[in-house]
N, C-alpha and C. Protein backbone atom coordinates (compact mmCIF):
# COMPACT_ATOMS: atom_id res chain seq x y z
N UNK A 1 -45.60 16.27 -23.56
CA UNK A 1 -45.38 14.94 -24.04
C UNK A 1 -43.90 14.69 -24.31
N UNK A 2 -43.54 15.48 -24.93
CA UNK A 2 -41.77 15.73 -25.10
C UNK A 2 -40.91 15.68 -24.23
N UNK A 3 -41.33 16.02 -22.78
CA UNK A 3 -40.62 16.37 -21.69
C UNK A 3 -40.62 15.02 -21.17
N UNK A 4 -42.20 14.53 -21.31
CA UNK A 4 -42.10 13.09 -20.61
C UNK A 4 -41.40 11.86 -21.06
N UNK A 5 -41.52 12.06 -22.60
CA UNK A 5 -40.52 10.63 -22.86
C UNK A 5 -39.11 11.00 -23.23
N UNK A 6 -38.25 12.60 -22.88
CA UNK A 6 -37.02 12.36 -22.72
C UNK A 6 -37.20 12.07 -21.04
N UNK A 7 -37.73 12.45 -19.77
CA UNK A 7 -37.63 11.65 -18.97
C UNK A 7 -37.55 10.10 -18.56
N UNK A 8 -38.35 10.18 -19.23
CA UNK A 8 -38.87 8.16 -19.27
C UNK A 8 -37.43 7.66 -19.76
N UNK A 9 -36.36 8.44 -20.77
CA UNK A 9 -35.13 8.20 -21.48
C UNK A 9 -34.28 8.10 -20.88
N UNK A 10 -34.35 9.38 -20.17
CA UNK A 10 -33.14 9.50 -18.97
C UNK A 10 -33.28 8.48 -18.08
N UNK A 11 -34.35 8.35 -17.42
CA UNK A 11 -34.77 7.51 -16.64
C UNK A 11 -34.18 5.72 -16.52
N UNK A 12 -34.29 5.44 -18.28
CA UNK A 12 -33.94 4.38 -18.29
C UNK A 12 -32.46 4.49 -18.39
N UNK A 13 -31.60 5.27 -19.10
CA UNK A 13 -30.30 5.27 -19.27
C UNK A 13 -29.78 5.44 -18.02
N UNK A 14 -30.53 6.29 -16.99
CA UNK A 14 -29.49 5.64 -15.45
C UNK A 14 -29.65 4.17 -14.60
N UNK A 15 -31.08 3.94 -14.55
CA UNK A 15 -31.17 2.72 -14.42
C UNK A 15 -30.11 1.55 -15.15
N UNK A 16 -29.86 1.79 -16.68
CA UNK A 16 -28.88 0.61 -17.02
C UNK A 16 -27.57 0.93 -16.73
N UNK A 17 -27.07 2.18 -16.56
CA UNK A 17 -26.19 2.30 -16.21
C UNK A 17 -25.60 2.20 -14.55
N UNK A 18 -26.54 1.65 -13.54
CA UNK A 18 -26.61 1.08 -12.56
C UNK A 18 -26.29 -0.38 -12.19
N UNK A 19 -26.70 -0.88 -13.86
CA UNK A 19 -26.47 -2.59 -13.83
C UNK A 19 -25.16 -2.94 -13.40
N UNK A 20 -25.30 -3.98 -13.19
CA UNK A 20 -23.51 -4.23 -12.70
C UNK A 20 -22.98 -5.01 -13.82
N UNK A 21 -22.06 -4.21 -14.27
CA UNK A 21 -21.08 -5.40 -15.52
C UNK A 21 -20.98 -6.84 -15.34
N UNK A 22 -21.31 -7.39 -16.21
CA UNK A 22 -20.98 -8.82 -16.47
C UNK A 22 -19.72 -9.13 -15.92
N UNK A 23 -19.85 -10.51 -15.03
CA UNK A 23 -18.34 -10.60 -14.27
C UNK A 23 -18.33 -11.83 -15.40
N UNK A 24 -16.64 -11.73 -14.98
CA UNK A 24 -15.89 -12.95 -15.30
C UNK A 24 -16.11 -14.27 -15.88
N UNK A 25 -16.87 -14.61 -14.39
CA UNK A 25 -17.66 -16.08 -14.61
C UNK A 25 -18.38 -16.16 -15.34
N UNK A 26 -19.48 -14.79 -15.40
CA UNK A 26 -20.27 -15.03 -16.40
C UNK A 26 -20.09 -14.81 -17.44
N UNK A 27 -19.00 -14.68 -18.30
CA UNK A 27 -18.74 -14.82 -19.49
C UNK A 27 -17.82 -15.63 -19.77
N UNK A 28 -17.67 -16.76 -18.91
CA UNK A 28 -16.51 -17.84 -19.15
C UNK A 28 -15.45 -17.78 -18.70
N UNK A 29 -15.19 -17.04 -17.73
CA UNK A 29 -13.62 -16.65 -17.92
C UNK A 29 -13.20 -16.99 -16.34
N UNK A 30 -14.04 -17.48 -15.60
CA UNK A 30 -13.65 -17.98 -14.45
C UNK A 30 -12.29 -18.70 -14.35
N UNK A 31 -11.58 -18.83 -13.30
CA UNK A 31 -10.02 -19.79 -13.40
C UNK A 31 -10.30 -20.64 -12.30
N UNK A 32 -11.27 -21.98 -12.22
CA UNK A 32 -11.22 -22.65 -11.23
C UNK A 32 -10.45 -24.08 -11.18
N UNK A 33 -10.47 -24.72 -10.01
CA UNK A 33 -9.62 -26.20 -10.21
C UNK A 33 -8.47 -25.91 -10.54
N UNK A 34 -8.04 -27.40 -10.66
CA UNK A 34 -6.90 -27.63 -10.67
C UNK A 34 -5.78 -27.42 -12.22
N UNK A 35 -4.65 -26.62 -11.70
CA UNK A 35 -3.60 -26.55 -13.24
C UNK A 35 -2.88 -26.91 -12.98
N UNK A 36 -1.96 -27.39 -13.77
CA UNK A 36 -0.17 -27.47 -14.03
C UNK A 36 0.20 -26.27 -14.62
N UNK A 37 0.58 -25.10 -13.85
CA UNK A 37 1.22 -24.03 -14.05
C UNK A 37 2.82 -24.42 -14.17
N UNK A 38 3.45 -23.67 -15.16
CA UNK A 38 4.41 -24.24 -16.07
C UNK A 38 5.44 -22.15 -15.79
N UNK A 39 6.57 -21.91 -15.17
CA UNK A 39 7.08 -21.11 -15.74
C UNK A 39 8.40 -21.52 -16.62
N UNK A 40 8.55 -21.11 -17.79
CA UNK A 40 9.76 -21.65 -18.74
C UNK A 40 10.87 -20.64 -18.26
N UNK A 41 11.60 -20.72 -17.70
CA UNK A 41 12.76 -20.26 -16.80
C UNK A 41 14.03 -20.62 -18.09
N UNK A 42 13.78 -21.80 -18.70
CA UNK A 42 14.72 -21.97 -19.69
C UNK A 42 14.80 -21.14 -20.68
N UNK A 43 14.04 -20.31 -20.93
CA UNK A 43 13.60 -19.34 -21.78
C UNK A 43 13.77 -17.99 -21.80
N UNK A 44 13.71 -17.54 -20.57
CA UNK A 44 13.78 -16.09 -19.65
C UNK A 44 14.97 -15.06 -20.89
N UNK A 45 14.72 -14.25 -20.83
CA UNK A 45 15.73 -13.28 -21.47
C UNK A 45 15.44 -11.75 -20.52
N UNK A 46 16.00 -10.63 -20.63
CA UNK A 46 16.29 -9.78 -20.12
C UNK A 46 17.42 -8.96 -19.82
N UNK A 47 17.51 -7.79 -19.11
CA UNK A 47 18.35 -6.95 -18.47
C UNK A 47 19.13 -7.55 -17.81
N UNK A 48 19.14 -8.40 -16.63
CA UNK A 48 19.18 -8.82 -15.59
C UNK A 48 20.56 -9.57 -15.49
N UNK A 49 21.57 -10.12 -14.95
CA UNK A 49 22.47 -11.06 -15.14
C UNK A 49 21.70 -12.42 -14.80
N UNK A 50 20.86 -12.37 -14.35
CA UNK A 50 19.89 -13.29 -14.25
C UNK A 50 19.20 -14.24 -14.82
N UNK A 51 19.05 -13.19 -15.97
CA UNK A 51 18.46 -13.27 -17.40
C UNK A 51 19.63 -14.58 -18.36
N UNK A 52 20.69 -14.49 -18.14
CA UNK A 52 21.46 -15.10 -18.61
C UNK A 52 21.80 -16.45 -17.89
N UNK A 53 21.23 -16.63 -16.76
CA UNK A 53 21.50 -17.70 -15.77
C UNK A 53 21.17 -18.90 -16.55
N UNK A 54 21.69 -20.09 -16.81
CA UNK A 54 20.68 -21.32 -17.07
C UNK A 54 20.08 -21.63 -15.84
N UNK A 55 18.70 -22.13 -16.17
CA UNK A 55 17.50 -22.69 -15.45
C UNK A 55 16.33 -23.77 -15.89
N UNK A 56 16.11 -24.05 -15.09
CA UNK A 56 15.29 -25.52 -15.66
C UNK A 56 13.98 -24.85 -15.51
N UNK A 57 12.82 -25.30 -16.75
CA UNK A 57 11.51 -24.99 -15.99
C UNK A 57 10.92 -24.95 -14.90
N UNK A 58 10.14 -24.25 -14.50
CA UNK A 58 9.21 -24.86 -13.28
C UNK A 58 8.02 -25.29 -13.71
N UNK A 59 7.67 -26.30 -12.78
CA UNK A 59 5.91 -26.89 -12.44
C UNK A 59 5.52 -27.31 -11.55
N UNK A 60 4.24 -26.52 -11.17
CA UNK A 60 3.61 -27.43 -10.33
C UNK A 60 2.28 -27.13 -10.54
N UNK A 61 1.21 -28.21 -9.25
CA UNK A 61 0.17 -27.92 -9.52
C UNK A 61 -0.90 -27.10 -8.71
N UNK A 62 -1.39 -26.60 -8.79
CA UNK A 62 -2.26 -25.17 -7.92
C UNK A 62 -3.84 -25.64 -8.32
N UNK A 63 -4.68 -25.58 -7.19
CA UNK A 63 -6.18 -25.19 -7.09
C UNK A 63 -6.09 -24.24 -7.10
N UNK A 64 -7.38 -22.84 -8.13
CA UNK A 64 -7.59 -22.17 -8.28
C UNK A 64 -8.88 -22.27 -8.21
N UNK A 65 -9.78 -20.81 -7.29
CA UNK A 65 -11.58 -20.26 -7.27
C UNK A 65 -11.28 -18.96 -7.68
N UNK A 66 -12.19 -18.48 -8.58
CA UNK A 66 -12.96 -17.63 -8.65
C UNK A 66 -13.93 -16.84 -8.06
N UNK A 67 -13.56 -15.97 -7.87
CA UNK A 67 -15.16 -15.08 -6.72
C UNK A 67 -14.98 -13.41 -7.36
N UNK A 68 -16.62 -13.24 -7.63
CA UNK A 68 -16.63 -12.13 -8.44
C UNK A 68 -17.56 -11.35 -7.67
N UNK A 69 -17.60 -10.24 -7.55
CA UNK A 69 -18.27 -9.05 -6.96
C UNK A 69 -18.98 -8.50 -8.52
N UNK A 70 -19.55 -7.44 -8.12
CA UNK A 70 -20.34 -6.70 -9.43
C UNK A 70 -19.07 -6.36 -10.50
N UNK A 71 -18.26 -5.90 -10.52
CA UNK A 71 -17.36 -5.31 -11.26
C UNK A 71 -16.14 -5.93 -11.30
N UNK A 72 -16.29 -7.01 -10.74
CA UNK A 72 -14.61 -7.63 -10.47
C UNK A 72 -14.47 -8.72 -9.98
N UNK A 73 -13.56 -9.44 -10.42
CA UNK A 73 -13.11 -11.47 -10.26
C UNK A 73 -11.65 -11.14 -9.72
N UNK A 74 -11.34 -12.31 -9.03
CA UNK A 74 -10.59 -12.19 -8.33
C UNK A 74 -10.11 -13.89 -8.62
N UNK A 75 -9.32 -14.62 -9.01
CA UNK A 75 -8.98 -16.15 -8.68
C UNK A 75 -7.85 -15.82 -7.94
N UNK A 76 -7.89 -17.23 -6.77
CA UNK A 76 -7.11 -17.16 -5.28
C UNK A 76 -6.45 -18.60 -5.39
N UNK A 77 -4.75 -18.32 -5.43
CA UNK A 77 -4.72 -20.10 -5.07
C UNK A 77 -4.75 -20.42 -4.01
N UNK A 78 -5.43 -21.59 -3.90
CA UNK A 78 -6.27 -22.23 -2.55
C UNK A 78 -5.26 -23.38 -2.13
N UNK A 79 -4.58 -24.00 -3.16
CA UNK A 79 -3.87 -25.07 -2.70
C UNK A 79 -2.69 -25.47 -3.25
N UNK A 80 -1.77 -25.86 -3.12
CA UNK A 80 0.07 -26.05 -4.24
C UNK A 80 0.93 -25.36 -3.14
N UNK A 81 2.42 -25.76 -3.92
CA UNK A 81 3.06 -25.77 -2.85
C UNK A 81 3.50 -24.27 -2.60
N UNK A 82 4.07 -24.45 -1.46
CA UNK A 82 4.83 -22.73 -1.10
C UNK A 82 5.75 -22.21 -2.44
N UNK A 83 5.69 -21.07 -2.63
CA UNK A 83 7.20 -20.53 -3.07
C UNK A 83 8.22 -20.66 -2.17
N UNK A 84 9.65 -21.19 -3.46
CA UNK A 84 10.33 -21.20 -2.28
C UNK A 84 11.17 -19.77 -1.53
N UNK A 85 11.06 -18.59 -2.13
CA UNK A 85 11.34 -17.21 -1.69
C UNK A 85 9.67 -16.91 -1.17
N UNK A 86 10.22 -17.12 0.32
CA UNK A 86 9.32 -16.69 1.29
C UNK A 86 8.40 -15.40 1.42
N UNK A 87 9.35 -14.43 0.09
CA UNK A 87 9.01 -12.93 0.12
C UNK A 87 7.74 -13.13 -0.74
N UNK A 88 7.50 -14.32 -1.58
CA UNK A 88 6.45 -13.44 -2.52
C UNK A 88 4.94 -13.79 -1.50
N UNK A 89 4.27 -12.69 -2.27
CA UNK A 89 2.91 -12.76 -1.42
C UNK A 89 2.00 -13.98 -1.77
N UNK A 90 1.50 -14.53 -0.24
CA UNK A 90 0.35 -15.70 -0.49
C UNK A 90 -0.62 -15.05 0.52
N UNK A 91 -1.93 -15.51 0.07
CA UNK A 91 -2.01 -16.45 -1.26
C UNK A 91 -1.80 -15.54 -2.56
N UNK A 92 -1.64 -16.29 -3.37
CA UNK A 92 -1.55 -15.31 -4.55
C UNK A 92 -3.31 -14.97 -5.53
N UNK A 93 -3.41 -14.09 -6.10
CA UNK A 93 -4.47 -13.24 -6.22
C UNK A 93 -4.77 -12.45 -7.42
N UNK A 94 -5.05 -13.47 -8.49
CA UNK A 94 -5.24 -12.78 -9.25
C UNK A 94 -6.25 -12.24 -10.47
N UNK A 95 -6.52 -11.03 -10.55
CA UNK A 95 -7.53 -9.92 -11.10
C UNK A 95 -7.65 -10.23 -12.21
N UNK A 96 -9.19 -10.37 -12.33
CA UNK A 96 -9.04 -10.17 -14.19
C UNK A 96 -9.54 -8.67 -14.42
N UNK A 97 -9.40 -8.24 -15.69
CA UNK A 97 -8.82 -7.16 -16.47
C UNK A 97 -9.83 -6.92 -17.56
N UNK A 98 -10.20 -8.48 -17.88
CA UNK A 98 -11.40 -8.50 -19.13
C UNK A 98 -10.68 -9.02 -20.02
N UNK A 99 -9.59 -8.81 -20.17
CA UNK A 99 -8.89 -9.75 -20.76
C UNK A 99 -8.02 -10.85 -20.70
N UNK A 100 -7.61 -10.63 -19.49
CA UNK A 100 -6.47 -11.48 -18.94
C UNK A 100 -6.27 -11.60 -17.28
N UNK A 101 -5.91 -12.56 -16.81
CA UNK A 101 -5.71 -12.99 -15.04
C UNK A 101 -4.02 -11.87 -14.53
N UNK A 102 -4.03 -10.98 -14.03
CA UNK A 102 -3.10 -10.26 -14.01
C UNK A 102 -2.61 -10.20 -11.94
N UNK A 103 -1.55 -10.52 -11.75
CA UNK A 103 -1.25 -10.28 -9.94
C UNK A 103 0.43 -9.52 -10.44
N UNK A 104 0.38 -9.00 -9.65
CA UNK A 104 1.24 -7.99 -9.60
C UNK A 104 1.67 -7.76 -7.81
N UNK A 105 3.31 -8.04 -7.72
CA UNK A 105 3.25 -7.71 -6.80
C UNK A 105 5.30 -7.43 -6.33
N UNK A 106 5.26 -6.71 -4.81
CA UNK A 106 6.79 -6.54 -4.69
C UNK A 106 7.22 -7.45 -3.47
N UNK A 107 8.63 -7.66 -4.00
CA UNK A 107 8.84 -8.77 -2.94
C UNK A 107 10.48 -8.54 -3.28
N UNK A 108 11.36 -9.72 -3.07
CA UNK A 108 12.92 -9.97 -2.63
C UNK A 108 13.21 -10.52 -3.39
N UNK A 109 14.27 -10.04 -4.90
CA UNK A 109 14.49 -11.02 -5.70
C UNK A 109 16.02 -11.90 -4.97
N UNK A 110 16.15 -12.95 -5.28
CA UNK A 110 16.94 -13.76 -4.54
C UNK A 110 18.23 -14.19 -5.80
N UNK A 111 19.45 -13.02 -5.94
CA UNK A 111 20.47 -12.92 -6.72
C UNK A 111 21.73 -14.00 -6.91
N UNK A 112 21.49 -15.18 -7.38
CA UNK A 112 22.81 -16.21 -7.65
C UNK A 112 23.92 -15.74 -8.47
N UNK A 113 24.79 -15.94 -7.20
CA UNK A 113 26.44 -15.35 -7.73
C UNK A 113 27.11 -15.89 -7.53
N UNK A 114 27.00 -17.34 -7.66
CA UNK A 114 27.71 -18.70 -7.86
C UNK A 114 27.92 -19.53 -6.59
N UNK A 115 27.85 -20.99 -6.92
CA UNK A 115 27.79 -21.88 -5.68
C UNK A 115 28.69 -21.15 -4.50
N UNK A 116 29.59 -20.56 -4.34
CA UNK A 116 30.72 -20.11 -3.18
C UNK A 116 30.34 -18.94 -3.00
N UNK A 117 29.27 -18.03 -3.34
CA UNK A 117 29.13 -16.43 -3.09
C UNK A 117 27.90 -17.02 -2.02
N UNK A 118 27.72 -15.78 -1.48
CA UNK A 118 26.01 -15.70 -0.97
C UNK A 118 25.42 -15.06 -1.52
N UNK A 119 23.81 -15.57 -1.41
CA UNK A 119 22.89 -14.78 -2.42
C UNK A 119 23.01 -13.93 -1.34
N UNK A 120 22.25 -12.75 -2.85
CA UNK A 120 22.29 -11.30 -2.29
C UNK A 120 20.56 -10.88 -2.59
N UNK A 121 20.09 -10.36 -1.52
CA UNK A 121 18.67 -10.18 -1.74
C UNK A 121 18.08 -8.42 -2.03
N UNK A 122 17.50 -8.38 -3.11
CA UNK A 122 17.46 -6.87 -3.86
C UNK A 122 15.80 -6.89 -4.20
N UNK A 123 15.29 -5.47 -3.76
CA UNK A 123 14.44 -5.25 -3.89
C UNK A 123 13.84 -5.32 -5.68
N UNK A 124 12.14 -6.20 -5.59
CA UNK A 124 11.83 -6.44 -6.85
C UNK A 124 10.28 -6.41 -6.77
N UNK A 125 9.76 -5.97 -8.50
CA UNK A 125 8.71 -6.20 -8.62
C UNK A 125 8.19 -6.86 -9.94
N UNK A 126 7.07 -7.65 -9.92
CA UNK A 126 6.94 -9.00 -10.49
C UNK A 126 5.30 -8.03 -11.07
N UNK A 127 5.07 -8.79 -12.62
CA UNK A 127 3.43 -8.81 -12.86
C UNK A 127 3.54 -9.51 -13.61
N UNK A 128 2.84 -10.54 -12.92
CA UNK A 128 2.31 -11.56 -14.01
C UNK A 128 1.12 -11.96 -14.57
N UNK A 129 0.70 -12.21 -15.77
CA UNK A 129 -0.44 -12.10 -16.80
C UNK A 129 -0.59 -13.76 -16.73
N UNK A 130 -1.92 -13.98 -17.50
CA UNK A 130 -2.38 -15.69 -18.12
C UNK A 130 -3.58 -14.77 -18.64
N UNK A 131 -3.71 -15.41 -20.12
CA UNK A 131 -4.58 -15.06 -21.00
C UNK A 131 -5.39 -16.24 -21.12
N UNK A 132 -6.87 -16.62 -21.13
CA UNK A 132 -7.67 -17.65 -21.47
C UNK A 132 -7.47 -18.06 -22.76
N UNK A 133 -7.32 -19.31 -23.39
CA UNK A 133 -7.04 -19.50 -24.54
C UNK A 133 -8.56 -20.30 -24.66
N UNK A 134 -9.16 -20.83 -26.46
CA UNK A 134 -10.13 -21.67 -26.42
C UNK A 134 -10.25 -23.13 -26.10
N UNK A 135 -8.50 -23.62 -25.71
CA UNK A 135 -8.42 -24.79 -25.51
C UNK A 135 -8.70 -25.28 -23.77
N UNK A 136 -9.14 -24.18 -23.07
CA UNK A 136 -9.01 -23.90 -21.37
C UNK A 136 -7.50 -23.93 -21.13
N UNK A 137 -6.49 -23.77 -21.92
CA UNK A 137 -5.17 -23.82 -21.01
C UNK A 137 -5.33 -21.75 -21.17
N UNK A 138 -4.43 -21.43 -20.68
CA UNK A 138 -3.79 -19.80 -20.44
C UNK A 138 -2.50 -19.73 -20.81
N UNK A 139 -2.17 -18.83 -21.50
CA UNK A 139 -0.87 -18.45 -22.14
C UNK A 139 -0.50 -16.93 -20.94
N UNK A 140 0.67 -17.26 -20.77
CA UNK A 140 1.20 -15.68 -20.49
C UNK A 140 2.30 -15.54 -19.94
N UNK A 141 2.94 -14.90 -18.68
CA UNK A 141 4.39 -14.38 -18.53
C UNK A 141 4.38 -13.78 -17.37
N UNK A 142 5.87 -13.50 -16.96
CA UNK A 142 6.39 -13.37 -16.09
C UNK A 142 7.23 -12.39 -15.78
N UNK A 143 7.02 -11.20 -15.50
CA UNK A 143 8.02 -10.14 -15.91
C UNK A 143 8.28 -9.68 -14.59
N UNK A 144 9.79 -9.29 -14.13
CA UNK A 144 10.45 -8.98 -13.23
C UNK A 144 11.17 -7.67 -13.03
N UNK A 145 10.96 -6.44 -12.51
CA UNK A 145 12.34 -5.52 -12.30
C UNK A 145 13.08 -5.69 -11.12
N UNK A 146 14.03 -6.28 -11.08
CA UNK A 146 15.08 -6.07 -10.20
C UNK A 146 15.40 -4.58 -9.88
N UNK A 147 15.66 -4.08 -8.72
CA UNK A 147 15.60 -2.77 -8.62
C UNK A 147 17.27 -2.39 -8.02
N UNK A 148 17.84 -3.61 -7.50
CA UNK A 148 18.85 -2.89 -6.88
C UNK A 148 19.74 -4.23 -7.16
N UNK A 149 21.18 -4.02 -6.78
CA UNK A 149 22.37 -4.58 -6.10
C UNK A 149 22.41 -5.78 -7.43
N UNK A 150 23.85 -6.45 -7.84
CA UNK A 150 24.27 -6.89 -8.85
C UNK A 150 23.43 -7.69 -9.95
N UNK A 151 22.03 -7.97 -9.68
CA UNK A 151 21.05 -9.04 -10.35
C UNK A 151 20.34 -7.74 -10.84
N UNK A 152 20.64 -6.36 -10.77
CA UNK A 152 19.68 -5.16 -11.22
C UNK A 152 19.26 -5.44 -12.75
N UNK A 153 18.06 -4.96 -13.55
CA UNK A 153 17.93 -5.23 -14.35
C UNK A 153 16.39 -5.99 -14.91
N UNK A 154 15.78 -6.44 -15.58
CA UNK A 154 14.28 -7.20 -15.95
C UNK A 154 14.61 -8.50 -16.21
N UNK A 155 14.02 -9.19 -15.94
CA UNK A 155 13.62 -11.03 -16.40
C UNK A 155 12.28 -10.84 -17.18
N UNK A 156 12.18 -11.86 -18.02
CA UNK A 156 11.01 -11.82 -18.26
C UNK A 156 11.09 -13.62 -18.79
N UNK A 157 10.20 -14.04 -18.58
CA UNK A 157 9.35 -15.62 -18.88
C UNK A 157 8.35 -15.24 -19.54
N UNK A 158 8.22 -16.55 -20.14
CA UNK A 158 6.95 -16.75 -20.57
C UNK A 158 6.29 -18.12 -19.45
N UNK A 159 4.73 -18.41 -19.58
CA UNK A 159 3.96 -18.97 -18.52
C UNK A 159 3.08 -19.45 -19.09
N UNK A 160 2.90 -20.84 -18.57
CA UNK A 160 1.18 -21.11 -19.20
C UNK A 160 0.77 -21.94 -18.29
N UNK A 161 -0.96 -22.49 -18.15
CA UNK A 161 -1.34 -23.15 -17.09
C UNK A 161 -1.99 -24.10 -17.86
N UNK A 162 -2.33 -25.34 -17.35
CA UNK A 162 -2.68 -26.57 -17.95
C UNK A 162 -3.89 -27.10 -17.36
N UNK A 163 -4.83 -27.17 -17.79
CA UNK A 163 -6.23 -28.03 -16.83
C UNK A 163 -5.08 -29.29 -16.32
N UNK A 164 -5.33 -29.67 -14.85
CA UNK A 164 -4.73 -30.81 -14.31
C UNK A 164 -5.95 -32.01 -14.02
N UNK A 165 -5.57 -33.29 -14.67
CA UNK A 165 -6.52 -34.16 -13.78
C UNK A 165 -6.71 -34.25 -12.92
């Protein structure tokens, strides 16, 4: 009798442990439609000489879906305009974590060394976060390592996204 209902035990503890985790969506956390994604560039601090650049915010507006597998969400922007550094990756793609929308990726940071220089293009890598807040907007940031040649050094922003009408 003993043998049978730690079987019946085991039994059930692999079965639930077969379930597939609660995605994303289903706990609210989907990132669909339309935002006004906001990076504060005016803000930026860092390593970087970059970091010290004045800059105006950015905005624009992006369609965002959601699509979740057993273990994992994925939001894709579907629609907004290009970057204008051709290097970063599209579409862009980003993972949730369980806590937060996270894309991470390497690309060409594009180094301003004043109206009469030419930019100088140096290898970089970018991860950027958005945290769900209770109001549906996302709080989060923008963090950069510059890896090489005179712009060497980190950026970092802060970021947030806006439900768009």
């Amino acid at each position: 009798m003993l043998v049978r209902r730690l079987c019946t035990a085991l039994a059930a503890v692999l079965v639930a442990g077969l379930a597939p985790m609660p995605s994303a969506a289903a706990v609210g956390q989907g990132w669909n439609g339309r935002y006004t994604v906001v990076t504060y560039a005016s803000q930026k601090n860092g390593t970087s000489v970059a970091a010290r650049q004045p800059e105006g915010d950015l905005s624009a507006v992006y369609t965002f879906a959601t699509a979740c597998a057993a273990t994992s969400c994925v939001a894709t922007v579907l629609d907004g305009p290009a970057p204008s550094n051709p290097t970063i990756p599209q579409p862009q793609r980003y993972k949730w974590n369980g806590e937060k929308w996270t894309f991470a990726y390497n690309w060409q940071w594009e180094c301003y060394l004043g109206d009469s220089a030419p930019r100088v293009f140096s290898p970089a890598q970018s991860w950027v976060s958005y945290t769900p807040q209770p109001d549906g907007t996302l709080q989060g940031s923008w963090y950069t390592d510059i890896l090489s040649g005179p712009c060497r050094g980190n950026v970092l922003m802060p970021a947030a996204a806006f439900p768009a009408p």
